[in-house]
Protein backbone atom coordinates (compact mmCIF):
# COMPACT_ATOMS: atom_id res chain seq x y z
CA UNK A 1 12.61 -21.15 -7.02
CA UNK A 2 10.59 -18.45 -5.88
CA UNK A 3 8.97 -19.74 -2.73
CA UNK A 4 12.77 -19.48 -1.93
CA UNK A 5 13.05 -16.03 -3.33
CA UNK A 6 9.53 -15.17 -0.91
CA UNK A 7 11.08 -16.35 2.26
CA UNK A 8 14.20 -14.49 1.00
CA UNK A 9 12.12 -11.48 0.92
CA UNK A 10 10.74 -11.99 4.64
CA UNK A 11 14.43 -12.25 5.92
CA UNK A 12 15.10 -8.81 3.89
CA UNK A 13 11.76 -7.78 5.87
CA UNK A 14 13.05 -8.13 8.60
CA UNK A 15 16.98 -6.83 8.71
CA UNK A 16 16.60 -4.19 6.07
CA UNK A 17 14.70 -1.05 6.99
CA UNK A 18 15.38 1.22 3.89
CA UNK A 19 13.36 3.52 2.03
CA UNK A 20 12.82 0.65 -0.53
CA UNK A 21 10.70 -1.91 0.69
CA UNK A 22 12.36 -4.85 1.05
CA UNK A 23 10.99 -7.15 -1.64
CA UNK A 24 11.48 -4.78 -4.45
CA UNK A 25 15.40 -5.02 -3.32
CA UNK A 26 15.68 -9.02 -3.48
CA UNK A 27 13.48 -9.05 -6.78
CA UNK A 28 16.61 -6.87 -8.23
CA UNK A 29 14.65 -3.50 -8.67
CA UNK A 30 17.06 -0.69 -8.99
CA UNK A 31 17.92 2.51 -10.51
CA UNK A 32 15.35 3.55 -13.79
CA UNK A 33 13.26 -0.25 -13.66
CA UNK A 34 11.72 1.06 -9.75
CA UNK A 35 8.76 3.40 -9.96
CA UNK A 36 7.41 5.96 -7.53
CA UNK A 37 4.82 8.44 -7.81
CA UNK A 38 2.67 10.09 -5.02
CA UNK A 39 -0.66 11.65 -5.14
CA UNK A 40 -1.66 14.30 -5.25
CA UNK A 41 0.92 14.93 -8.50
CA UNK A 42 0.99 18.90 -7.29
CA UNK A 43 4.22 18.53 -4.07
CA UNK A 44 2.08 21.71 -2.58
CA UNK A 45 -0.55 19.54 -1.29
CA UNK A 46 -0.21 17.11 1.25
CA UNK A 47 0.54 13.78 0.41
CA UNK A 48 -1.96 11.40 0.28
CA UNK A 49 -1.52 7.81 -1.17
CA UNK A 50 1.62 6.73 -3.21
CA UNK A 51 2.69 3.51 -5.41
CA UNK A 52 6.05 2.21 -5.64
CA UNK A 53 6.99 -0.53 -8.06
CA UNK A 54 9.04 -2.24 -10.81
CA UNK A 55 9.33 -3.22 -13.83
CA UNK A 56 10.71 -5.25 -16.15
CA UNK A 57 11.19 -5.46 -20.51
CA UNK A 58 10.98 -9.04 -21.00
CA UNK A 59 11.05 -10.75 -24.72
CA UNK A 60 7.57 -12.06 -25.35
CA UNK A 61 5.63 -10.79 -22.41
CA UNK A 62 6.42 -7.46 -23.52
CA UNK A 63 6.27 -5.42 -20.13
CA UNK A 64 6.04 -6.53 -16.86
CA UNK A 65 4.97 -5.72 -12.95
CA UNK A 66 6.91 -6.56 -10.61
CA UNK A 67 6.84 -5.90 -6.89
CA UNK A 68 3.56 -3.53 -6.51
CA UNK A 69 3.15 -1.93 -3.08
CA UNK A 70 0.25 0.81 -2.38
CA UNK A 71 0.33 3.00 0.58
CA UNK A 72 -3.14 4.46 1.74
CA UNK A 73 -1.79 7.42 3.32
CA UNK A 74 1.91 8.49 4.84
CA UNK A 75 1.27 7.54 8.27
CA UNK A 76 -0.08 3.67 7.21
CA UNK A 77 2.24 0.44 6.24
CA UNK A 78 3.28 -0.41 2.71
CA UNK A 79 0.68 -3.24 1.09
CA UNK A 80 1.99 -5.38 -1.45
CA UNK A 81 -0.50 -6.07 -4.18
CA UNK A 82 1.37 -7.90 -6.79
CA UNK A 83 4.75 -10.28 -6.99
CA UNK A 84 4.70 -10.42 -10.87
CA UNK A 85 2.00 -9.51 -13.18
CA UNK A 86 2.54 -9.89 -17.34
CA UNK A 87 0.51 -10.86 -20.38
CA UNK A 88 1.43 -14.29 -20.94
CA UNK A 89 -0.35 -15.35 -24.25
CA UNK A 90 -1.47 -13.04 -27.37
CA UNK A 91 -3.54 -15.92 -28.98
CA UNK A 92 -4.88 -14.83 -32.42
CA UNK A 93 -7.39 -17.62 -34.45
CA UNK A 94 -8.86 -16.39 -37.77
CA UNK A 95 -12.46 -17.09 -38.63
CA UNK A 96 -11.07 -19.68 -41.20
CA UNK A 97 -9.49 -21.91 -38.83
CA UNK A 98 -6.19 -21.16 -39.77
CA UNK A 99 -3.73 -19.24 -39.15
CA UNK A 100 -4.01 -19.62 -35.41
CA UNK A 101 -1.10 -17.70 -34.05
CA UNK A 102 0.44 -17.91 -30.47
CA UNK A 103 2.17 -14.38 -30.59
CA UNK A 104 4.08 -15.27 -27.46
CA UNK A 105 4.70 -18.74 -27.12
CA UNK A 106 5.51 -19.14 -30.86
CA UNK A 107 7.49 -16.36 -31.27
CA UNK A 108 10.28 -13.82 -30.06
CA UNK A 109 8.95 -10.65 -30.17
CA UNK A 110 9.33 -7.81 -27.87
CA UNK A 111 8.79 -4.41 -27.01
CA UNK A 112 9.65 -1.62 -29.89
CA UNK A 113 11.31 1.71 -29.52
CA UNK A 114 8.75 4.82 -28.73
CA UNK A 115 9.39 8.55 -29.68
CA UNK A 116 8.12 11.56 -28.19
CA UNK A 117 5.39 11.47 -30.87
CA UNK A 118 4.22 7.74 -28.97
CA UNK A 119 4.89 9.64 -25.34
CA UNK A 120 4.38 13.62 -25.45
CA UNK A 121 5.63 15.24 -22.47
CA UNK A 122 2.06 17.58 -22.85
CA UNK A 123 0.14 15.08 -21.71
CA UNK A 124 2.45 14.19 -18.73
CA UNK A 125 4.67 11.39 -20.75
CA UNK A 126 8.21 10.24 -19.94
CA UNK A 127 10.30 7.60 -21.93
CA UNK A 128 11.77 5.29 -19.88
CA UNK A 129 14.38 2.35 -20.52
CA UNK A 130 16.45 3.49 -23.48
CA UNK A 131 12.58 5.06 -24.82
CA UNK A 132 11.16 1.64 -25.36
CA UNK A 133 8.52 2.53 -22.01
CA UNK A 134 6.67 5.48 -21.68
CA UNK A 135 5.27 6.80 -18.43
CA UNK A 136 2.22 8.95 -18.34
CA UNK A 137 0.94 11.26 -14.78
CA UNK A 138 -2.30 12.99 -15.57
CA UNK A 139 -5.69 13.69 -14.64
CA UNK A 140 -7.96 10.85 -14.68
CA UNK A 141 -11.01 12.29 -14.71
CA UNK A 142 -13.85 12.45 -11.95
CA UNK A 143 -13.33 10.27 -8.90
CA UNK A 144 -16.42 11.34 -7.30
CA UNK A 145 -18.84 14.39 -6.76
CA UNK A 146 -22.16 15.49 -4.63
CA UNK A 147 -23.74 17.99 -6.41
CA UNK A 148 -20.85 21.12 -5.99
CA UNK A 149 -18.35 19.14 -4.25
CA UNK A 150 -16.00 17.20 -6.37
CA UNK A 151 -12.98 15.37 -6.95
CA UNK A 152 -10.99 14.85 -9.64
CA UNK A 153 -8.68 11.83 -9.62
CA UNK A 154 -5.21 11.16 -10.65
CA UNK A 155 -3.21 8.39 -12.06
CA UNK A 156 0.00 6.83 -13.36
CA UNK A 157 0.29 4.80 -16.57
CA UNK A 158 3.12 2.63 -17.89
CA UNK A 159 2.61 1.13 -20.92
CA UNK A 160 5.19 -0.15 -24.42
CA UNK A 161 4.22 -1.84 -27.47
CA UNK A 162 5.11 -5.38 -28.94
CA UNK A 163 5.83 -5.62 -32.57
CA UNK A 164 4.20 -8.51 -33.61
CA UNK A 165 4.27 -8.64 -37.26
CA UNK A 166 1.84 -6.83 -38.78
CA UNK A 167 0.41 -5.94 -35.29
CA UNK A 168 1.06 -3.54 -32.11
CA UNK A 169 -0.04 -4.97 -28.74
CA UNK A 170 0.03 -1.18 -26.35
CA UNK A 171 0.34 -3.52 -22.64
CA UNK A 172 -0.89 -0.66 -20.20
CA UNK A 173 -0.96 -0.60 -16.62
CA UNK A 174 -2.37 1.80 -14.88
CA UNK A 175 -2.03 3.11 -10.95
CA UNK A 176 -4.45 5.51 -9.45
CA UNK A 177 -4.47 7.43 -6.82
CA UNK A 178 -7.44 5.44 -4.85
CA UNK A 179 -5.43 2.32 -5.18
CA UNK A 180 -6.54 1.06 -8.26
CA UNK A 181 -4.60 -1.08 -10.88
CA UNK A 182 -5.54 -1.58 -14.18
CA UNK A 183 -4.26 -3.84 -16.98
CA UNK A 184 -4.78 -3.28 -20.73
CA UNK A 185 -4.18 -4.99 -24.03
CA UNK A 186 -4.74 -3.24 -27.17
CA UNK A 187 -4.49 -4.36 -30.84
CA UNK A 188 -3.83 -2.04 -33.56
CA UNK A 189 -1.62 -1.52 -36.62
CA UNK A 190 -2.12 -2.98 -39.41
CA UNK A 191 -4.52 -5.82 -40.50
CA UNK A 192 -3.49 -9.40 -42.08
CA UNK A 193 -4.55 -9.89 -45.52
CA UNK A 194 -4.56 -13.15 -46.57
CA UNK A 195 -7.11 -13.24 -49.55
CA UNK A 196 -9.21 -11.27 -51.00
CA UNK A 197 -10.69 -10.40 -47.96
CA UNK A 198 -10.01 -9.13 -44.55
CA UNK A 199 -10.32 -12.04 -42.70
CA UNK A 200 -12.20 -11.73 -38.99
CA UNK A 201 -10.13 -13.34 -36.12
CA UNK A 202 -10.06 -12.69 -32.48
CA UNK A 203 -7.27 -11.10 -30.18
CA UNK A 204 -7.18 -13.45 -26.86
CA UNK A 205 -5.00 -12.04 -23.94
CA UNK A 206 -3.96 -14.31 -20.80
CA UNK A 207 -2.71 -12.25 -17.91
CA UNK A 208 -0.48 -14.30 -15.14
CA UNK A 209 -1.24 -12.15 -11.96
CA UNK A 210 1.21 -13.47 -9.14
CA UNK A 211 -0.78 -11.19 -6.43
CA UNK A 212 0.77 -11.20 -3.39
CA UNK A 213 -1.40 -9.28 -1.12
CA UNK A 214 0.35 -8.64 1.74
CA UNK A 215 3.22 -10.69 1.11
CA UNK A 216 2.92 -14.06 -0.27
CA UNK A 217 1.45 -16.45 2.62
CA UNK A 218 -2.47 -16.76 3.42
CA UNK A 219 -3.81 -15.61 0.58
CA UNK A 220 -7.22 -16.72 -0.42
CA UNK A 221 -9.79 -16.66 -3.59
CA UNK A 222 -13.09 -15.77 -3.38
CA UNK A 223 -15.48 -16.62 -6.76
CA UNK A 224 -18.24 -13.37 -6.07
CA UNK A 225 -21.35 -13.96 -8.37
CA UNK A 226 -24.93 -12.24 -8.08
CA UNK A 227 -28.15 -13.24 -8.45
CA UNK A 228 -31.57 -12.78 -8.87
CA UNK A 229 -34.12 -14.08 -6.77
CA UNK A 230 -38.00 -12.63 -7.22
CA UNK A 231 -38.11 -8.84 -5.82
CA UNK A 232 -34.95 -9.94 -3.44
CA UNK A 233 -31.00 -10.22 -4.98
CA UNK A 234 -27.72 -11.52 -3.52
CA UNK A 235 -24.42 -11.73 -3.84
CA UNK A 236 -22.65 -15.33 -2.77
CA UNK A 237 -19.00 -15.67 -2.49
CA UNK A 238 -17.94 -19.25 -2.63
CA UNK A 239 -13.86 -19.99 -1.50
CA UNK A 240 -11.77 -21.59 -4.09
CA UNK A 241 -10.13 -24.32 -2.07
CA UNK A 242 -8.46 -26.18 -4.21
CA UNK A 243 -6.95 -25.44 -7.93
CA UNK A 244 -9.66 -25.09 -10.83
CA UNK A 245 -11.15 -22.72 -13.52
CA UNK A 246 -13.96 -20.75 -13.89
CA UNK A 247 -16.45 -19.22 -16.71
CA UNK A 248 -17.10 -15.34 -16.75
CA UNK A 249 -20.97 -15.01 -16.65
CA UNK A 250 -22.16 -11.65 -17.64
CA UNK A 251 -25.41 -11.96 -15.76
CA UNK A 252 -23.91 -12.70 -12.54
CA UNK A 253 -20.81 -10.43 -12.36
CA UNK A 254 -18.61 -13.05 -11.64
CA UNK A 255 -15.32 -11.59 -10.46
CA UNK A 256 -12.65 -13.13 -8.13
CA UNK A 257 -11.78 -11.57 -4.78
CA UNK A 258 -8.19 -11.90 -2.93
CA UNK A 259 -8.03 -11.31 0.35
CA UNK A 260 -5.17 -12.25 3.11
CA UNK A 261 -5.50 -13.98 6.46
CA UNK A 262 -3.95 -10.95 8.11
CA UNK A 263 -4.77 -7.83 6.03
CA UNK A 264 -7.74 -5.77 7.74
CA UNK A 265 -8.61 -2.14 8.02
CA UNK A 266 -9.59 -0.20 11.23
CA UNK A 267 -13.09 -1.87 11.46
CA UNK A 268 -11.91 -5.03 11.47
CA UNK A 269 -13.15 -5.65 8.12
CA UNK A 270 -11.08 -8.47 5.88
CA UNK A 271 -8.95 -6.44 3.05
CA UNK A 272 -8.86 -7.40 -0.02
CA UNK A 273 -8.66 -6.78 -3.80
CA UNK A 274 -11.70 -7.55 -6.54
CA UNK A 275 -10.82 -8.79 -10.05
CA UNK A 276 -13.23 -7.35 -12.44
CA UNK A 277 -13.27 -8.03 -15.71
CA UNK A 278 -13.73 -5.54 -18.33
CA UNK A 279 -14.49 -6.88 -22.06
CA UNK A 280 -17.27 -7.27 -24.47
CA UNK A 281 -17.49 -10.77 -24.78
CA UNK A 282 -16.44 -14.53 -24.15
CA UNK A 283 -14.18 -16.34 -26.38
CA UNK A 284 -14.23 -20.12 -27.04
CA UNK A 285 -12.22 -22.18 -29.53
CA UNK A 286 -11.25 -25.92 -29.95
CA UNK A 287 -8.22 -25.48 -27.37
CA UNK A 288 -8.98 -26.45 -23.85
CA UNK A 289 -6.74 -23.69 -22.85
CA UNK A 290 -9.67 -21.28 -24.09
CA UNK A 291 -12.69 -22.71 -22.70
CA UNK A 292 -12.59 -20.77 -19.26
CA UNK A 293 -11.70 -17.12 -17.78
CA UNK A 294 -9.99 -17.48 -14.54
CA UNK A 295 -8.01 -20.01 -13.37
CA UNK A 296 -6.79 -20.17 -9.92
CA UNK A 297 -3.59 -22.10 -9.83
CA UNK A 298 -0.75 -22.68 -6.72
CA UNK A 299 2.75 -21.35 -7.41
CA UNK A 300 5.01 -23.08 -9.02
CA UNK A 301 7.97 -21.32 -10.53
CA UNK A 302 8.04 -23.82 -13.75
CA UNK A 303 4.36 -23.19 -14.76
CA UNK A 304 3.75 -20.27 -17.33
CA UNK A 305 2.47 -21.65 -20.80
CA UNK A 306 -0.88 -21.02 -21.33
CA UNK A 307 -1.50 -23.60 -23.23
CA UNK A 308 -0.74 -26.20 -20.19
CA UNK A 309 -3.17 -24.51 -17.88
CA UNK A 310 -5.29 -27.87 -17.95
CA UNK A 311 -2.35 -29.91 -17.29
CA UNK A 312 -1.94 -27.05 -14.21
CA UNK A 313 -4.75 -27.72 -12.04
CA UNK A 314 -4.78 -32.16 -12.30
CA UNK A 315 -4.38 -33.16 -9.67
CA UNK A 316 -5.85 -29.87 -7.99
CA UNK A 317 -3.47 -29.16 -5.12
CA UNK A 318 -4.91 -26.90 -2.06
CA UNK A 319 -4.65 -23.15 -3.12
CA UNK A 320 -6.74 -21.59 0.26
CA UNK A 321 -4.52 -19.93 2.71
CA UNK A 322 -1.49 -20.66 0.16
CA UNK A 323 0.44 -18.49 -2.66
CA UNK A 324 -1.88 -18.48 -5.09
CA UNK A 325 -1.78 -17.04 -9.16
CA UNK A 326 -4.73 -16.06 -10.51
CA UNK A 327 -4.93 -16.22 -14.69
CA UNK A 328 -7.84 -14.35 -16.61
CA UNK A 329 -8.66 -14.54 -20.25
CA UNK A 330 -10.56 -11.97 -22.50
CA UNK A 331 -10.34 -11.08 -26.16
CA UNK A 332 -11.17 -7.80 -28.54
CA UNK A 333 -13.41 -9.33 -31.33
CA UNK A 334 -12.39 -8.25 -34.85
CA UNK A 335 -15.13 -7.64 -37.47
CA UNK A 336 -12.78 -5.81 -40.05
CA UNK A 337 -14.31 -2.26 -41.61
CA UNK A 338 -13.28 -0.18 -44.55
CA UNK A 339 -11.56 1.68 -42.12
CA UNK A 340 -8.96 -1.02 -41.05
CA UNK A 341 -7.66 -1.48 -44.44
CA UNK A 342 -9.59 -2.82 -47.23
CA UNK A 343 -8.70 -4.22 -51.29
CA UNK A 344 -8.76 -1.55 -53.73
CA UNK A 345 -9.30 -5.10 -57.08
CA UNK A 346 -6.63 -7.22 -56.03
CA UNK A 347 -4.26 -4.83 -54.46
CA UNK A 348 -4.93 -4.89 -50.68
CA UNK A 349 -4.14 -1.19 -49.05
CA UNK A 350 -3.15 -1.21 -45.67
CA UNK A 351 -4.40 0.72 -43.79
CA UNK A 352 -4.29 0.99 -39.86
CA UNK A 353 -7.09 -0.30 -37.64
CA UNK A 354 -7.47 1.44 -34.43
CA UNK A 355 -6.77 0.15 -31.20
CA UNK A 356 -9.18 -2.13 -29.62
CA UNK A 357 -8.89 -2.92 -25.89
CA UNK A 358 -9.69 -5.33 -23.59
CA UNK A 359 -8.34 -5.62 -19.65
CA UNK A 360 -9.54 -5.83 -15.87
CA UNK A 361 -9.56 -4.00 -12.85
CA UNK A 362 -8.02 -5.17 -9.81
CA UNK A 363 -10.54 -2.57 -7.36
CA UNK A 364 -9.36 -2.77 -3.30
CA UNK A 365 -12.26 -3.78 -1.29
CA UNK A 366 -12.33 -2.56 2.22
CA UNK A 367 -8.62 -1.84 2.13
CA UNK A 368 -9.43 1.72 3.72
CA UNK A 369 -11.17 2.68 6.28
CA UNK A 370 -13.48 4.98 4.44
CA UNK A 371 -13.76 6.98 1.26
CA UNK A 372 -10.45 7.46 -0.36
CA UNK A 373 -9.48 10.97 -1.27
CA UNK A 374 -12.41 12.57 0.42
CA UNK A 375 -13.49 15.34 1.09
C-alpha cells in the first residue's frame, strides 16, 4: 500500500542523509531510471536551480514520473512536487460511434525503441533505457526580458513513444529551469482507414498526477476561476473539501491549485503549484468517465482505471489536508486533411499525420521568494 510506502519514506527522511533524497531511494530509483540536471546547463556558471527525479517504462502507461523534487537554489531544501505522475487512459471514439478504443486499458502496448534519428545528440538528445527514452537539455527560449535585458531559459525533456497500432503517442515531460513541469501527449503516425473515408475521431488523454508537494501529508486543492463583474474582475478560489469533479470553463480559467499546510516562502506566503490546462477544446461523449476535466480523488493504491472515476468519488471521502490525486482530461480533435493520408479510388495511401498535442502546466505559485533566474 502506498500510504505505507509514504510513511516508509518519512522514516528514510529521517535516518538517511545521502545525496539522494530519501524518497527516490524507497520508491527503488537507482542507477540510469534517476535523473539529475542543474541549471544553468553551462558548469561555468553558478548553479542555480536543479531537478532530480525518476522514472519508470511501464506497459500501457508508456512513461512515467516518479519521485519529482525541485530545488530553488543550492543553499534551499529539496521540494517534492510529484509521487507518481503517468498518462493513464488514451481514449480514442470515432465520429461514427464505433470503434471506440481504450488504448490503455484494452490493450498491452508500450513504449517502442528510438534511434538517434528520434533523439539527435545536436539538439542536446540522449537515449536512455536500452534507447527506448530519449532525454533532451536545450534552450527553451525567452524566460523574460525589459527592453535590453534578457533571459533566456533552459529546460530538460524526457519523452518515448507508445506503439499503438496504427498510432504513436510521444508522452513528454518537461523540467525547466524556473521550476516548471510540463506534460504532453501527442498523436501522430498514421491514420485509421476504415471506409472510404478518413474517419474524424478524437484523442482523449487522462493524466493520474499523485502530487506530493512537500511530501505526502496536508496537501490541499484549490478550484481558481475568474470572473467578470462590470468595469471590476476577480479571481475566487474555492477549497475542494471533499472528493468530486470539475468542468474546464474557458471563460473563467479554471485551473486547480495545490498547496501544503507547511510549504511557504520567505514572506510567509502559502507555496504552491497551479494546474493549467493547455488544449483547444472540451470533449464529451456518452461515458460518464468523459463528462468532466479534473477530478480530485483521495489515495488509494487500488484506484487507477479511468473508466471507474465515478465509482471513485461515491461516497466522497475528505480530500483537504489529506494525500490527494488530482486527474485532468483533454483531447487533440482530429478533422483528417489530405495531408494525413487520404484514398487515391479505393486504395487508401497512408500517409503520416503530424503530431497533434495536448497537455498542462503544473506553474509554482509563490514557491520563491521573487523572480526566478533574475537578473
Amino acid at each position: 500500500m502506498k500510504t505505507r510506502n509514504k510513511l516508509t519514506v518519512v522514516l528514510f527522511s529521517i535516518l538517511l542523509l545521502g545525496a539522494i533524497p530519501a524518497v527516490m531511494r524507497a520508491q527503488g530509483c537507482s542507477g540510469p531510471y534517476l535523473v539529475e540536471q542543474r541549471f544553468p546547463v553551462n558548469t561555468a556558471l553558478p548553479e542555480e536551480t536543479r531537478w532530480r527525479f525518476c522514472f519508470q517504462r511501464v506497459r500501457k502507461n508508456g512513461l512515467v514520473i516518479n519521485a519529482a523534487f525541485f530545488r530553488k537554489s543550492p543553499a534551499s531544501p529539496w521540494v517534492q512536487v510529484i509521487y507518481d505522475a503517468r498518462v493513464a487512459e488514451l481514449f480514442v471514439p470515432y465520429h461514427s460511434g464505433s470503434p471506440r478504443f481504450r488504448d490503455m486499458s484494452g490493450f498491452n502496448f508500450g513504449l517502442f525503441q528510438l534511434t538517434p534519428r528520434h533523439c539527435p545528440r545536436g539538439v542536446g538528445g540522449t537515449l536512455l533505457d536500452n534507447d527506448y527514452v530519449c532525454k533532451e537539455v536545450h534552450d527553451r527560449g525567452l524566460a523574460w526580458t525589459n527592453y535590453s535585458d534578457v533571459r533566456r531559459g533552459e529546460e530538460l525533456v524526457l519523452w518515448g513513444g507508445i506503439g499503438a497500432g496504427n498510432y504513436n503517442y510521444i508522452i513528454e515531460w518537461t523540467f525547466r529551469d524556473d521550476g516548471v513541469m510540463l506534460g504532453r501527449v501527442g498523436a501522430t503516425a498514421t491514420n485509421y482507414g476504415g471506409g472510404q473515408a478518413l474517419e474524424a475521431h478524437m484523442h482523449g488523454i487522462f493524466w493520474r498526477l499523485d502530487i506530493d508537494l512537500n511530501g505526502f501529508p496536508g496537501d490541499t486543492v484549490e478550484v481558481v476561476s475568474h470572473r467578470e463583474l462590470g468595469l471590476t474582475a476577480g479571481d475566487p478560489a474555492t477549497m475542494v473539501r471533499n472528493e468530486a469533479s470539475f468542468e474546464w470553463n474557458p471563460q473563467a480559467f479554471t485551473s486547480l491549485m495545490v498547496h501544503d499546510s507547511t510549504l511557504k516562502n520567505a514572506q510567509g506566503h502559502a507555496s504552491g503549484y497551479d494546474l493549467m490546462p493547455a488544449r483547444t477544446g472540451t470533449p464529451r461523449h456518452q461515458e460518464d468517465f468523459t463528462r468532466r476535466d479534473f477530478w480530485v480523488t483521495k489515495y488509494k493504491y487500488s484506484e487507477m482505471l479511468v473508466p471507474d472515476l465515478p465509482k471513485y468519488i461515491v461516497p466522497a471521502e475528505p480530500v483537504a489536508g489529506n494525500d490527494v490525486v488530482i486527474w485532468y482530461y483533454s483531447a487533440a480533435h482530429h478533422l483528417p486533411r489530405d495531408e494525413d493520408g487520404r484514398y487515391v479510388g479505393n486504395t487508401f495511401e497512408p500517409l503520416v499525420a503530424h503530431v497533434m498535442w495536448t497537455g498542462f502546466m503544473l506553474k509554482p505559485h509563490n514557491l520563491f521568494d521573487k523572480t526566478p533566474l533574475y537578473p
